[in-house]
C-alpha atoms as a PDB file:
ATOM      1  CA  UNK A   1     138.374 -27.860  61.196  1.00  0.00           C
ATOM      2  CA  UNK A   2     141.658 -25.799  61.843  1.00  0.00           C
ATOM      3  CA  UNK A   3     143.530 -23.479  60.286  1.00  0.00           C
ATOM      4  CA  UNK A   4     147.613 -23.248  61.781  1.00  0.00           C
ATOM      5  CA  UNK A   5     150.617 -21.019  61.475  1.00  0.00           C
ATOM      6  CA  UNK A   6     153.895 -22.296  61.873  1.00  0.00           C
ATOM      7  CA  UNK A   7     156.395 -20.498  64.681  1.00  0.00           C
ATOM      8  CA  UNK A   8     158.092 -18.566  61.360  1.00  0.00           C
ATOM      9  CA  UNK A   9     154.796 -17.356  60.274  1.00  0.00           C
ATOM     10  CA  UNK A  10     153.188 -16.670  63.471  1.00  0.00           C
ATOM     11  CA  UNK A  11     156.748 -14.093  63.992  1.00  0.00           C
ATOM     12  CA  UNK A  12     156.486 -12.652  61.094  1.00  0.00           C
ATOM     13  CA  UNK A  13     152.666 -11.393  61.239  1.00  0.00           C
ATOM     14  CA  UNK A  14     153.463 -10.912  64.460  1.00  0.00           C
ATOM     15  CA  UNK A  15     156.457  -8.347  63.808  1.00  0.00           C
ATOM     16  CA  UNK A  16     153.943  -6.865  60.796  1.00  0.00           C
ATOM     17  CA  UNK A  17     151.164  -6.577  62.829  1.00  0.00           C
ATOM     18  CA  UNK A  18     153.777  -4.444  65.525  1.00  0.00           C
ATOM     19  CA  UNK A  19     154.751  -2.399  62.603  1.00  0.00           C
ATOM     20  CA  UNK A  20     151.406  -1.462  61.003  1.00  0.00           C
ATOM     21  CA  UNK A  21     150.634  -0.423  64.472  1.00  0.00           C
ATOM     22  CA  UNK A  22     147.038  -2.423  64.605  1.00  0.00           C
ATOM     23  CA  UNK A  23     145.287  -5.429  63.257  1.00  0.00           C
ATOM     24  CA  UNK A  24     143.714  -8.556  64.745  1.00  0.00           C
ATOM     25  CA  UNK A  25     145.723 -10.912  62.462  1.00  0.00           C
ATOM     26  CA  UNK A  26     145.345 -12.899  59.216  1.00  0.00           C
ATOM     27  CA  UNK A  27     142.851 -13.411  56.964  1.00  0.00           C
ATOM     28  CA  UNK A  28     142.956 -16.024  54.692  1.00  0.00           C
ATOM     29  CA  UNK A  29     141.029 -17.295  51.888  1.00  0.00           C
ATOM     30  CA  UNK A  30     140.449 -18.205  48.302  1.00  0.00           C
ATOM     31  CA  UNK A  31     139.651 -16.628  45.127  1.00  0.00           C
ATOM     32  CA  UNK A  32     138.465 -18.093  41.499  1.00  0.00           C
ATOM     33  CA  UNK A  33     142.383 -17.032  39.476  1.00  0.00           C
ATOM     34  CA  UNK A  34     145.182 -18.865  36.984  1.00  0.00           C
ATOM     35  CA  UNK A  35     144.627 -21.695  34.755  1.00  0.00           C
ATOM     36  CA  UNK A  36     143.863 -24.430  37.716  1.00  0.00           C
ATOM     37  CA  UNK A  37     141.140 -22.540  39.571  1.00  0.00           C
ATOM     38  CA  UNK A  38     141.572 -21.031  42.914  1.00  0.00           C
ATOM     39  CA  UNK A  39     144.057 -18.888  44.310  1.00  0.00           C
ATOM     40  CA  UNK A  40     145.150 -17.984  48.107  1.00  0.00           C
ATOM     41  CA  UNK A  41     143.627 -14.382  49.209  1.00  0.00           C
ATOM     42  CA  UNK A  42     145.934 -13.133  52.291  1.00  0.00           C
ATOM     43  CA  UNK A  43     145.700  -9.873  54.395  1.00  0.00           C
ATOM     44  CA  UNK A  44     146.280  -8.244  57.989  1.00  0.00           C
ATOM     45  CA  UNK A  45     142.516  -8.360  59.308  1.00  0.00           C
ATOM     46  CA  UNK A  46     142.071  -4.425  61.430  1.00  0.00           C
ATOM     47  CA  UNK A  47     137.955  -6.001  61.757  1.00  0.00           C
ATOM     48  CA  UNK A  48     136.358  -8.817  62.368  1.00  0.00           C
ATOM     49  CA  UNK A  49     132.652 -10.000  60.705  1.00  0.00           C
ATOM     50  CA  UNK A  50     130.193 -12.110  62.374  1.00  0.00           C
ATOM     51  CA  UNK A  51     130.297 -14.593  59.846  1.00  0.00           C
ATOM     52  CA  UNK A  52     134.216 -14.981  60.137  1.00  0.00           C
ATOM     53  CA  UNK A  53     135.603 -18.241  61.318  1.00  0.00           C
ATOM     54  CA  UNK A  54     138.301 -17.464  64.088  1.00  0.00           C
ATOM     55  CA  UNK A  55     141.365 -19.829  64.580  1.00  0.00           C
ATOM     56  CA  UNK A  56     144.005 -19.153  67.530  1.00  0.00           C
ATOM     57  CA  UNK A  57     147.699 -19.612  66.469  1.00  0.00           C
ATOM     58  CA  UNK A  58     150.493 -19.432  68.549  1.00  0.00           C
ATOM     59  CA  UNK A  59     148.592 -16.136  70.086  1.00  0.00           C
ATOM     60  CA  UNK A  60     147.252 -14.742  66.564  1.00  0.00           C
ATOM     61  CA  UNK A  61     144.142 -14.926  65.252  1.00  0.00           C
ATOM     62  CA  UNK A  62     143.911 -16.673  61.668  1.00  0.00           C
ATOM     63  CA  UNK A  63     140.754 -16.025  60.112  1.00  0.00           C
ATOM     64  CA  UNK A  64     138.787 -17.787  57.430  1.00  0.00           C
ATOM     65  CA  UNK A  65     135.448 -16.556  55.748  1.00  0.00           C
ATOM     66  CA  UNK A  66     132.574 -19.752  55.730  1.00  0.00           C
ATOM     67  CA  UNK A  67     133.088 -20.058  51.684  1.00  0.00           C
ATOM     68  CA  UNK A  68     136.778 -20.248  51.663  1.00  0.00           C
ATOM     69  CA  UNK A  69     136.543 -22.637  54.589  1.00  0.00           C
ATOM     70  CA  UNK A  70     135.961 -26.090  52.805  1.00  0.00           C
ATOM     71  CA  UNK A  71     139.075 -25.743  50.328  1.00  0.00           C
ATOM     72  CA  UNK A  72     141.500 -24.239  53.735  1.00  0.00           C
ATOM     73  CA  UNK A  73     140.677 -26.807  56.301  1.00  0.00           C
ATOM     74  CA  UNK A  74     143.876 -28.196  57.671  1.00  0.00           C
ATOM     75  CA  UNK A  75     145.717 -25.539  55.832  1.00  0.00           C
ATOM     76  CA  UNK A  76     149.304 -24.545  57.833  1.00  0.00           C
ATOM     77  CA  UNK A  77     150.516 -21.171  56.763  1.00  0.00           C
ATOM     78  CA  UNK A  78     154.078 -21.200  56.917  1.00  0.00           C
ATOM     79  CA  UNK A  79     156.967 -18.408  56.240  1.00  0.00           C
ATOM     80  CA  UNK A  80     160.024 -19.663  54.162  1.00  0.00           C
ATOM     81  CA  UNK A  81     163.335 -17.629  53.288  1.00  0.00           C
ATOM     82  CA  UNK A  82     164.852 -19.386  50.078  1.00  0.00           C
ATOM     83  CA  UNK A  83     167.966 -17.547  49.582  1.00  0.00           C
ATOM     84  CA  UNK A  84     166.966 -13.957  48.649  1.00  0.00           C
ATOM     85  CA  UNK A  85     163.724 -14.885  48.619  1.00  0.00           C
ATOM     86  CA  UNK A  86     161.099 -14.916  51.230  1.00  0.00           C
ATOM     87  CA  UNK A  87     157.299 -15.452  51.378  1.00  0.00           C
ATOM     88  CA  UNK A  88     154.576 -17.491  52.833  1.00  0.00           C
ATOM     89  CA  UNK A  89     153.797 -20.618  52.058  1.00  0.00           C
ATOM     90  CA  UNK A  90     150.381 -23.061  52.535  1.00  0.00           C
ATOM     91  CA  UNK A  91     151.293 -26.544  53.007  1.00  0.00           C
ATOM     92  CA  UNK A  92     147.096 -27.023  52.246  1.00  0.00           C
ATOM     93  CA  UNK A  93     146.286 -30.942  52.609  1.00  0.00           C
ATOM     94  CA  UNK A  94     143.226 -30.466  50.200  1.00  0.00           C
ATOM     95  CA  UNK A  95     145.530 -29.245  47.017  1.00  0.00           C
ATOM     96  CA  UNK A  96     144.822 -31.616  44.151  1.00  0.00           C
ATOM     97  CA  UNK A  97     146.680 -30.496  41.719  1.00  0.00           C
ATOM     98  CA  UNK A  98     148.978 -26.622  41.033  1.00  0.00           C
ATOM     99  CA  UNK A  99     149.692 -24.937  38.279  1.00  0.00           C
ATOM    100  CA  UNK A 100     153.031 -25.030  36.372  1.00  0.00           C
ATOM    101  CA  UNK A 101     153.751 -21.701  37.636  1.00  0.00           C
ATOM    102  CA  UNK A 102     152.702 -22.499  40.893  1.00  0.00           C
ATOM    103  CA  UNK A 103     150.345 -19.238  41.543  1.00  0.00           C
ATOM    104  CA  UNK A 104     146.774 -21.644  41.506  1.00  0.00           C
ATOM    105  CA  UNK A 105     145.393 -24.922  42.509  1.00  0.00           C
ATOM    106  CA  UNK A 106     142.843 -27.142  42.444  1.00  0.00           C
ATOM    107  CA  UNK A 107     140.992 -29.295  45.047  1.00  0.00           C
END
């Protein structure tokens, strides 16, 4: 089981993390949201819990709680600029199927 970030993602947490002034890195999961069930969770982690699952990416830490773990594994979390847009995006093997407006999948 892994969980990756690409070189553009790893910067920008990276240059966030240097900002905020702390953190450990990522956390990433999933929550029940939209009309095709689950829905990426993503925030700068300042603690980590015992029962967190710890990946190393290009010298971050990406972390994953146990119940998100099954629908993330293989998950790359990349960070896209699309004109004047910009955001991260999860190139997750497991997706099934997305919503028409593209904020929830299913596995």
């Amino acid at each position: 089981m892994a969980i990756s970030l690409t070189e553009a993602a790893a910067d920008h947490v990276r240059r966030s993390l240097e900002k905020r002034g702390k953190g450990e890195g990522v956390r990433l999961g999933v929550k029940t949201t939209g009309c095709s069930g689950l829905g990426y969770v993503l925030e700068y982690v300042d603690d980590l819990l015992d029962s967190d699952c710890v990946f190393e990416s290009h010298g971050l830490k990406v972390v994953v709680d146990e119940d998100s773990l099954d629908f993330l594994d293989g998950t790359e979390l990349d960070f896209v600029r699309e004109g004047i847009n910009e955001g991260f995006k999860f190139n997750n093997p497991n997706v099934r199927g997305e919503c028409g407006c593209g904020e929830s999948f299913s596995v």
